[in-house]
PDB file of N, CA and C in Angstrom:
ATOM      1  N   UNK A   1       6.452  -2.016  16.839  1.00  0.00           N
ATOM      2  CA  UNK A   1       6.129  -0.829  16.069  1.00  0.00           C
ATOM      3  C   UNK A   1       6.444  -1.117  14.594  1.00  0.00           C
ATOM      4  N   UNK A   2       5.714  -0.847  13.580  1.00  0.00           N
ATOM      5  CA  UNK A   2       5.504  -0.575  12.508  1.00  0.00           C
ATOM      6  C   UNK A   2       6.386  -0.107  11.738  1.00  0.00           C
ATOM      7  N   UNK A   3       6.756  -0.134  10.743  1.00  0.00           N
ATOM      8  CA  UNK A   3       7.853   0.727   9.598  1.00  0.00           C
ATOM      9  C   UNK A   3       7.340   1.570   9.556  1.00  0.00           C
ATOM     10  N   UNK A   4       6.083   1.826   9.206  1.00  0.00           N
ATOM     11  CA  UNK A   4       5.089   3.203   8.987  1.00  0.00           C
ATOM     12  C   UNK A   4       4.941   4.240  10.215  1.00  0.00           C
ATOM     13  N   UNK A   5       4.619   3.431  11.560  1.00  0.00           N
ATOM     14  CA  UNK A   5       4.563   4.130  12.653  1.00  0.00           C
ATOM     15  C   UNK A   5       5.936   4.934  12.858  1.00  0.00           C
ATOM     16  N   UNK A   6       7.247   4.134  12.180  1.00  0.00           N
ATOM     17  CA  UNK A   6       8.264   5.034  12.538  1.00  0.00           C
ATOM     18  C   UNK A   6       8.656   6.257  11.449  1.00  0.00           C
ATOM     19  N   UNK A   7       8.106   6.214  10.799  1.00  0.00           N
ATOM     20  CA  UNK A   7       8.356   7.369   8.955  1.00  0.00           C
ATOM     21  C   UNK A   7       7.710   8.846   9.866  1.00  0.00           C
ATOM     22  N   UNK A   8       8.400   9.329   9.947  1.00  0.00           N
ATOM     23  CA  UNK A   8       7.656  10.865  10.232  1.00  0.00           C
ATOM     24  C   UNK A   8       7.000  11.565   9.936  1.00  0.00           C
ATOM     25  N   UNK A   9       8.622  12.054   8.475  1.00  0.00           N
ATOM     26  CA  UNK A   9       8.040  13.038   7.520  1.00  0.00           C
ATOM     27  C   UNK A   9       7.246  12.612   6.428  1.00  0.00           C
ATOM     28  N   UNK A  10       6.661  13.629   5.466  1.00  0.00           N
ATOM     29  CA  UNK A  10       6.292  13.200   4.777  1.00  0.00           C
ATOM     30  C   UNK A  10       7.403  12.471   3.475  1.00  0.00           C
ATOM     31  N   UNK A  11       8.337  13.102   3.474  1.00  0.00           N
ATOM     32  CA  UNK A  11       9.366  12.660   2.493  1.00  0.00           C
ATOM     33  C   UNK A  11      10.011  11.075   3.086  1.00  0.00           C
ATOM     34  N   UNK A  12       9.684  10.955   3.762  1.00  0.00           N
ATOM     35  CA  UNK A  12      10.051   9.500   4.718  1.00  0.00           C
ATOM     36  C   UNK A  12       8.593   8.711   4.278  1.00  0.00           C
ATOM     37  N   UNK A  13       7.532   9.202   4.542  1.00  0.00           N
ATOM     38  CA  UNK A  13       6.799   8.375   3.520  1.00  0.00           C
ATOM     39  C   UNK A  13       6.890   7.698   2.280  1.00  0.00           C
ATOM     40  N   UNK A  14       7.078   9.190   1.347  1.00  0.00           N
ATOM     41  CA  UNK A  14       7.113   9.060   0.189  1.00  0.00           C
ATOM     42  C   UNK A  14       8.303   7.993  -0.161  1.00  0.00           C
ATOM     43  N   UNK A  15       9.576   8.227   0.327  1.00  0.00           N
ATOM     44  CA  UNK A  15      10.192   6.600  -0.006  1.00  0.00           C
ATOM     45  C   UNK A  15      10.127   5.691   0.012  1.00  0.00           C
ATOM     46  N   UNK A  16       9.188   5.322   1.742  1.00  0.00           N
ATOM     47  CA  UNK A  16       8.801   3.844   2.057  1.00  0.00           C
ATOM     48  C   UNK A  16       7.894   3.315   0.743  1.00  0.00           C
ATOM     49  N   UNK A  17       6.928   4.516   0.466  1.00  0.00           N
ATOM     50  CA  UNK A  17       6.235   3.971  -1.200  1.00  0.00           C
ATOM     51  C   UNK A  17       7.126   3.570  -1.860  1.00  0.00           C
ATOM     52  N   UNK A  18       7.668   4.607  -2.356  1.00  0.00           N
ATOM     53  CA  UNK A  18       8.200   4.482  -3.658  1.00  0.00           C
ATOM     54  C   UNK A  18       9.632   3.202  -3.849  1.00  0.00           C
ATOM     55  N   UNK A  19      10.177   3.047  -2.189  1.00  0.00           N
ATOM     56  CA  UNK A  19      10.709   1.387  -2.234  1.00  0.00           C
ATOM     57  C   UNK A  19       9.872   0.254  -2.637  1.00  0.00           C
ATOM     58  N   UNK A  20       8.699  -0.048  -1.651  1.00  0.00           N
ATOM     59  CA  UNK A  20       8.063  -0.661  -1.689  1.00  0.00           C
ATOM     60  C   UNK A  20       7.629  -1.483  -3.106  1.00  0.00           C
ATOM     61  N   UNK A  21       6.914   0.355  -3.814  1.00  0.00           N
ATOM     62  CA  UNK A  21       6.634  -0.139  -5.371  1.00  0.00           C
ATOM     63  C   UNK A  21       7.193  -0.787  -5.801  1.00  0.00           C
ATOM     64  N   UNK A  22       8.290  -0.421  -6.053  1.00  0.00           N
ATOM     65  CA  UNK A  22       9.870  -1.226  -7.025  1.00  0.00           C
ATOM     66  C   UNK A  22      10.161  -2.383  -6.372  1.00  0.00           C
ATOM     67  N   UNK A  23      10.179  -2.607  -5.494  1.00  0.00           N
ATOM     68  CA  UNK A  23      10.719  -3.998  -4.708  1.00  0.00           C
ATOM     69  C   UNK A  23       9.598  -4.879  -5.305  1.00  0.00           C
ATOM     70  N   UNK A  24       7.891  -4.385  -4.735  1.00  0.00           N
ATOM     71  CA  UNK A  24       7.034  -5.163  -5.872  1.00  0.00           C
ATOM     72  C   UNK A  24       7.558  -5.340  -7.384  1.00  0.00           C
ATOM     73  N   UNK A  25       7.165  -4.679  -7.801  1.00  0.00           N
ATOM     74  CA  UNK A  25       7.661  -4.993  -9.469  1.00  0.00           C
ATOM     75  C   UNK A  25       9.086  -6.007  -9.568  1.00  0.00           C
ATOM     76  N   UNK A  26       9.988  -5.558  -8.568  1.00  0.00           N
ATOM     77  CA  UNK A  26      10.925  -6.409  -9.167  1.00  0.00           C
ATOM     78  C   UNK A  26      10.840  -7.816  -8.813  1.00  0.00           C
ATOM     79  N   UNK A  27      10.321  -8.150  -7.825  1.00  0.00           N
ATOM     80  CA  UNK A  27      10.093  -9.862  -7.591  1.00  0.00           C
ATOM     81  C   UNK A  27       8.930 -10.362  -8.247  1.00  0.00           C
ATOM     82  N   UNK A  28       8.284  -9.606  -8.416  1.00  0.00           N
ATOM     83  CA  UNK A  28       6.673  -9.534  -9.090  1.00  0.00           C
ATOM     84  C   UNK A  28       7.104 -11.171 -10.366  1.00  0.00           C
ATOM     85  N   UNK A  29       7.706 -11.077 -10.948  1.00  0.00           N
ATOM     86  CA  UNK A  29       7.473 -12.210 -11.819  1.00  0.00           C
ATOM     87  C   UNK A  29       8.157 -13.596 -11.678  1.00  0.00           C
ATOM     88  N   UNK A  30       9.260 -13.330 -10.665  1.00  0.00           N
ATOM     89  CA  UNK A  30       9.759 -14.615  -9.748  1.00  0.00           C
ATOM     90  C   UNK A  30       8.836 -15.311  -8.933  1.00  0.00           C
ATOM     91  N   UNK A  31       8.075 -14.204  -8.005  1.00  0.00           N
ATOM     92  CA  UNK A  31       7.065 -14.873  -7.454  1.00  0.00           C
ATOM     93  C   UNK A  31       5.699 -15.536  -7.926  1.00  0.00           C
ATOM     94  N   UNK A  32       5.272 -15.095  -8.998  1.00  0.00           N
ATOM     95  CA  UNK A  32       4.379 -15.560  -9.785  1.00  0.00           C
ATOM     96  C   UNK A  32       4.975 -17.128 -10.348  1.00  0.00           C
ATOM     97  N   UNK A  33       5.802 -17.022 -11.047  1.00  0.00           N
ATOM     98  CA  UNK A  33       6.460 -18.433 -11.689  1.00  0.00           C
ATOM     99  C   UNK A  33       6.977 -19.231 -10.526  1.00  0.00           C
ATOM    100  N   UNK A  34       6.785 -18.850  -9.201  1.00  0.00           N
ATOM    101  CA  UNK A  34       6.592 -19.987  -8.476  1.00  0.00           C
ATOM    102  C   UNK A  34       5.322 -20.654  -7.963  1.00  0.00           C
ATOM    103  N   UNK A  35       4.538 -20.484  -8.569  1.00  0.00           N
ATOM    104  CA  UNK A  35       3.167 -20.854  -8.538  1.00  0.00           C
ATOM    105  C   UNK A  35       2.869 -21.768  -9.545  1.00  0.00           C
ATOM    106  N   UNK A  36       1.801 -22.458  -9.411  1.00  0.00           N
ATOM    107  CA  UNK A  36       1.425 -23.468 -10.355  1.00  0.00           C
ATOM    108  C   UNK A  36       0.672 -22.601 -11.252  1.00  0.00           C
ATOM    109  N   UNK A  37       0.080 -23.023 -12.229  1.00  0.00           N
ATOM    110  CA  UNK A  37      -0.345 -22.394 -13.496  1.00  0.00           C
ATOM    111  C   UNK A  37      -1.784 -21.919 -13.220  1.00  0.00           C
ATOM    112  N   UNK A  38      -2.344 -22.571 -12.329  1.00  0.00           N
ATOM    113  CA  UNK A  38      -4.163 -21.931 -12.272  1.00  0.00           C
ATOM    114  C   UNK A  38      -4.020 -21.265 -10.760  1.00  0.00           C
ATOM    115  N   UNK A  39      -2.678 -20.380 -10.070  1.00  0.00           N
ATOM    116  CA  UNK A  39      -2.560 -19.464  -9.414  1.00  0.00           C
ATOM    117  C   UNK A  39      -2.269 -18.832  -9.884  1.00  0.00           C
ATOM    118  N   UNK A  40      -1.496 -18.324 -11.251  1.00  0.00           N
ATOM    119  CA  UNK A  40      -0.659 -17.056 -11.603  1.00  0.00           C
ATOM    120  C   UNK A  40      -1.781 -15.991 -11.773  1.00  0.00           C
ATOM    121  N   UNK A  41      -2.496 -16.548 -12.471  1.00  0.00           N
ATOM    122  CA  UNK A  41      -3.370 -14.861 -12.726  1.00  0.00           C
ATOM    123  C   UNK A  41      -3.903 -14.471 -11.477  1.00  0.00           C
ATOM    124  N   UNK A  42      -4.247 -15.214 -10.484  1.00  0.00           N
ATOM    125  CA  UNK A  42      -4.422 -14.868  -8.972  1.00  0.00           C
ATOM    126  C   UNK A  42      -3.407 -13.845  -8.237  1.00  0.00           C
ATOM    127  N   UNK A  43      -2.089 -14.956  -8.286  1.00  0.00           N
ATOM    128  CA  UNK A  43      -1.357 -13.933  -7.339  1.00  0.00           C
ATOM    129  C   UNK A  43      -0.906 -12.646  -8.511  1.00  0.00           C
ATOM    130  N   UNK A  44      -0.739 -12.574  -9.897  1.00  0.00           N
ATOM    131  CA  UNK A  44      -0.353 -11.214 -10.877  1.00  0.00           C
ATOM    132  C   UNK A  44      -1.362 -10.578 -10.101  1.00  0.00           C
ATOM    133  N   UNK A  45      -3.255 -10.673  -9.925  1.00  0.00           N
ATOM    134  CA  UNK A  45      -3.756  -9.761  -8.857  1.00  0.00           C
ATOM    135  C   UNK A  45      -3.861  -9.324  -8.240  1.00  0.00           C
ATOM    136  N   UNK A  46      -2.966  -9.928  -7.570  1.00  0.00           N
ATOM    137  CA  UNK A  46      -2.828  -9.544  -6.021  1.00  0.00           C
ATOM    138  C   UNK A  46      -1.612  -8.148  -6.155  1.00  0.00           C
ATOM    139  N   UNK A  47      -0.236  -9.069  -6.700  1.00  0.00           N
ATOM    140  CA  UNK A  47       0.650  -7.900  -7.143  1.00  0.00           C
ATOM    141  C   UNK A  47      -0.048  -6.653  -7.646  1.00  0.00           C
ATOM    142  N   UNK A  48      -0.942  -6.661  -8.374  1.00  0.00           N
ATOM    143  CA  UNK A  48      -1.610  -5.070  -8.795  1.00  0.00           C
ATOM    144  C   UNK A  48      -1.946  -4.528  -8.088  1.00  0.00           C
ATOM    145  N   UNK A  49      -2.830  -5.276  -7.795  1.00  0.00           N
ATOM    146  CA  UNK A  49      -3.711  -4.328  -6.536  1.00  0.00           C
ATOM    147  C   UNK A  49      -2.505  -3.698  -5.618  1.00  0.00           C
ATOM    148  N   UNK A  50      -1.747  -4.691  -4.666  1.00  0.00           N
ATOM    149  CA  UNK A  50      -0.757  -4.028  -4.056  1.00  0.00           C
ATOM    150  C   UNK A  50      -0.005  -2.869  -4.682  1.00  0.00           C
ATOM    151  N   UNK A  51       0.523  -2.853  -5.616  1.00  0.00           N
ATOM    152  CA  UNK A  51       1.145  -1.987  -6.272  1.00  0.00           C
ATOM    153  C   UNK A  51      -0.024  -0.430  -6.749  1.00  0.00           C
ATOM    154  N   UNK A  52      -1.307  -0.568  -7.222  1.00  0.00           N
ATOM    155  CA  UNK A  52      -1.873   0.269  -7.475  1.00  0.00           C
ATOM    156  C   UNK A  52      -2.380   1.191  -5.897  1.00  0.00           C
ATOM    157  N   UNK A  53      -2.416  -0.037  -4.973  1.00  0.00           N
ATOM    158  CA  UNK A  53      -2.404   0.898  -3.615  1.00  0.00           C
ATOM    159  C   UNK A  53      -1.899   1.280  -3.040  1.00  0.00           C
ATOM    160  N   UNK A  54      -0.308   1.121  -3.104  1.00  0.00           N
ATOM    161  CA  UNK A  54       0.934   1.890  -3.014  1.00  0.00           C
ATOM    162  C   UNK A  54       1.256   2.935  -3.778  1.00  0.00           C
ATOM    163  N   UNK A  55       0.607   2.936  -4.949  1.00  0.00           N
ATOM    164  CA  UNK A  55       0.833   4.520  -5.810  1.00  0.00           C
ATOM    165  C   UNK A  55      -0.158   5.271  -5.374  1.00  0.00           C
ATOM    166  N   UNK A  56      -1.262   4.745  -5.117  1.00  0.00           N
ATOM    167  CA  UNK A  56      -2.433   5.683  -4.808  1.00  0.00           C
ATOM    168  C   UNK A  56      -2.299   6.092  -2.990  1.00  0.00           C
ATOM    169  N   UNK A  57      -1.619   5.730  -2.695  1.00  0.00           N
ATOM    170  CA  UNK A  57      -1.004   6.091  -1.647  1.00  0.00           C
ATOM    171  C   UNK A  57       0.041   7.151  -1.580  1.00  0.00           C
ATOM    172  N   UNK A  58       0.685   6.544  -2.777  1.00  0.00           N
ATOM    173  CA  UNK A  58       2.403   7.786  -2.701  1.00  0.00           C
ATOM    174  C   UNK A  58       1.508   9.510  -3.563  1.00  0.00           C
ATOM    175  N   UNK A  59       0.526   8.664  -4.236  1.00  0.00           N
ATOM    176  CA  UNK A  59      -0.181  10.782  -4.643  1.00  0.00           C
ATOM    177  C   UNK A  59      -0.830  11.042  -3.782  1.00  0.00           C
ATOM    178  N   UNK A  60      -1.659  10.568  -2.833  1.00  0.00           N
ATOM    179  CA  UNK A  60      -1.859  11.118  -1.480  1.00  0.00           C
ATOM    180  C   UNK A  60      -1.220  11.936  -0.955  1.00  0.00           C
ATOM    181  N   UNK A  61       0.095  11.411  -0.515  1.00  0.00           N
ATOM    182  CA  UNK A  61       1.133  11.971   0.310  1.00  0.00           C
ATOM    183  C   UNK A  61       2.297  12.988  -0.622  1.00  0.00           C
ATOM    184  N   UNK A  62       1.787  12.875  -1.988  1.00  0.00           N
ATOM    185  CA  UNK A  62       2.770  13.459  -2.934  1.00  0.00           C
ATOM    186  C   UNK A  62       1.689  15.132  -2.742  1.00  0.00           C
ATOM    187  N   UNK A  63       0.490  15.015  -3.193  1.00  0.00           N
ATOM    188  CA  UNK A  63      -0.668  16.146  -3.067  1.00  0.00           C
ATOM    189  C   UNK A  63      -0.932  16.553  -1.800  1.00  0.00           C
ATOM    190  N   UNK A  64       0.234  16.547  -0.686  1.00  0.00           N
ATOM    191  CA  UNK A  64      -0.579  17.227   0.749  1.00  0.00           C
ATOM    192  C   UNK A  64      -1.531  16.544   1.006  1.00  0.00           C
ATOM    193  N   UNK A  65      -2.275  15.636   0.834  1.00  0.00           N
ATOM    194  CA  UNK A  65      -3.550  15.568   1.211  1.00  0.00           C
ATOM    195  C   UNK A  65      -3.515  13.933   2.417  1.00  0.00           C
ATOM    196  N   UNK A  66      -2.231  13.720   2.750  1.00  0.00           N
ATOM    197  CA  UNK A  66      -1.928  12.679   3.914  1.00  0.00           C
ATOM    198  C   UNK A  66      -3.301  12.496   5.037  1.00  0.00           C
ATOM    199  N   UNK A  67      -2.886  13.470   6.030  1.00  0.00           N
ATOM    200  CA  UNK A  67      -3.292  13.746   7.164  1.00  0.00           C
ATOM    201  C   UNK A  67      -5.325  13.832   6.974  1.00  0.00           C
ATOM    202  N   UNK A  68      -5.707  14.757   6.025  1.00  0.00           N
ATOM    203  CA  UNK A  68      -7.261  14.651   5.549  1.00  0.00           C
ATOM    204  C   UNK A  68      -7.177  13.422   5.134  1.00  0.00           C
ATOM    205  N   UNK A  69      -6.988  12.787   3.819  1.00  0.00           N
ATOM    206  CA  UNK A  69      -7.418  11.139   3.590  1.00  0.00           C
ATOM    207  C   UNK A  69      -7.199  10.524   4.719  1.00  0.00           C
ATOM    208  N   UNK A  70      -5.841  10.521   5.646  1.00  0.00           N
ATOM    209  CA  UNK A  70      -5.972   9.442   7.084  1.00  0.00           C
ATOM    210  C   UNK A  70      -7.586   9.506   8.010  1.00  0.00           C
ATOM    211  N   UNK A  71      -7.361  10.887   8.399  1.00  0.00           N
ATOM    212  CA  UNK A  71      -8.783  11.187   8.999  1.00  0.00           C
ATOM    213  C   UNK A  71     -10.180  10.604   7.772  1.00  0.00           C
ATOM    214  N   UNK A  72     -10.560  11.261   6.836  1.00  0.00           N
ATOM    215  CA  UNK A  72     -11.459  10.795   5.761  1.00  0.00           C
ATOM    216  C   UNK A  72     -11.660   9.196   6.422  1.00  0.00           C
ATOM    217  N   UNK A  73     -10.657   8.513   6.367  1.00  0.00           N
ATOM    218  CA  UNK A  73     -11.077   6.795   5.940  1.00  0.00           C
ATOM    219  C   UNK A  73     -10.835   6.601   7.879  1.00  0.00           C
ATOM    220  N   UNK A  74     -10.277   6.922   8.264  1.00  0.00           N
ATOM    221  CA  UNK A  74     -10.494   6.381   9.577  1.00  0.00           C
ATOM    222  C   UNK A  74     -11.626   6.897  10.424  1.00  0.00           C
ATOM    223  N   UNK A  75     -12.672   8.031   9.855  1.00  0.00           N
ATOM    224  CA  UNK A  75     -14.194   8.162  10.352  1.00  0.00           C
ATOM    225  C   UNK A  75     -14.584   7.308   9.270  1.00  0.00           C
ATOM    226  N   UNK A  76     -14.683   6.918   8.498  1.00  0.00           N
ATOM    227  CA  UNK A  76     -15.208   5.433   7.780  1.00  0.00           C
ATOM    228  C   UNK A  76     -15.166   4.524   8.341  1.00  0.00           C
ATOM    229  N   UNK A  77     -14.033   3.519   8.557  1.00  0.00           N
ATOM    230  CA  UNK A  77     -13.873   2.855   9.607  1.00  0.00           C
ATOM    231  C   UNK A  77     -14.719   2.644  10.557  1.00  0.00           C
ATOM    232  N   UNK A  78     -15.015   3.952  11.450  1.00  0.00           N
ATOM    233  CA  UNK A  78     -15.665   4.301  12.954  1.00  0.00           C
ATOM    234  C   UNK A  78     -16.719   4.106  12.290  1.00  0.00           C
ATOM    235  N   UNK A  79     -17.709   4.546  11.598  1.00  0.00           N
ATOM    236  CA  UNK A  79     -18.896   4.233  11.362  1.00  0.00           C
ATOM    237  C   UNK A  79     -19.003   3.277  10.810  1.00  0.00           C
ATOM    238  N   UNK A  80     -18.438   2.710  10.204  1.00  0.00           N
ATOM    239  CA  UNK A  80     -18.619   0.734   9.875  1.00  0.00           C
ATOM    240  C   UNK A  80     -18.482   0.017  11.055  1.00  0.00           C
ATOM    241  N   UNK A  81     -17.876   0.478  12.052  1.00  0.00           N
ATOM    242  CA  UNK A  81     -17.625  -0.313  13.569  1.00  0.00           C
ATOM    243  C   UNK A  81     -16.841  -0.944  13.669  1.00  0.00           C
ATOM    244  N   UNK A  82     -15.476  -1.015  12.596  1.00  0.00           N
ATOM    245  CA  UNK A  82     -14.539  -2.064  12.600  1.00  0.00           C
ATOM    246  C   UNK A  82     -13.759  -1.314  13.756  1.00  0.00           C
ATOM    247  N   UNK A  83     -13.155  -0.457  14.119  1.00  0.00           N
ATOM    248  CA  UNK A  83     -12.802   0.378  15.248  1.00  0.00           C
ATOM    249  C   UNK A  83     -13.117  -0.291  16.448  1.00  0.00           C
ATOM    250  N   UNK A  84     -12.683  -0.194  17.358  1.00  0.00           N
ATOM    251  CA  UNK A  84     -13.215  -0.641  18.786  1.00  0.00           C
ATOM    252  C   UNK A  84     -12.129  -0.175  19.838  1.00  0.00           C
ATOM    253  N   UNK A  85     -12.972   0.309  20.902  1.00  0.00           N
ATOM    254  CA  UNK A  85     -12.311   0.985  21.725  1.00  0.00           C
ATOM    255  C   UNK A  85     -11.287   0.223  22.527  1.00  0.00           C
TER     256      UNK A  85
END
């Protein structure tokens, strides 16, 4: 089971974000400078993205709107067919 599968509330969400974020940011430039020089701007991308989809995650769950966006993108999903019974 999942870290996520076990978060209940919504305020149990909202921390797992809002750890998450910060834990990104804070290794964020250790891990980069362990890379050779024509990966850094690669993995700094990667760090964003992660990080911008962890905030856009934590106003989800910050705006009520959890449970509708889960449903929203998981009938997306189902009609792309990545789903399977």
């Amino acid at each position: 089971m999942s870290v996520l599968d076990q978060l209940l509330e919504k305020k149990d969400v909202e921390l797992y974000l809002k750890f998450r974020i910060e834990f990104l940011k804070n290794i964020r430039h250790k891990e980069i400078m362990k890379e050779p020089l024509d990966r850094r701007g690669l993995i700094q991308k990667r760090f964003e993205g992660r990080i911008d989809e962890l905030t856009m995650m934590l106003n989800v769950a910050k705006n009520g709107r959890l449970k509708d966006m889960s449903k929203s993108y998981f009938h997306k999903l189902e009609n792309m067919g990545v789903l399977h019974d």
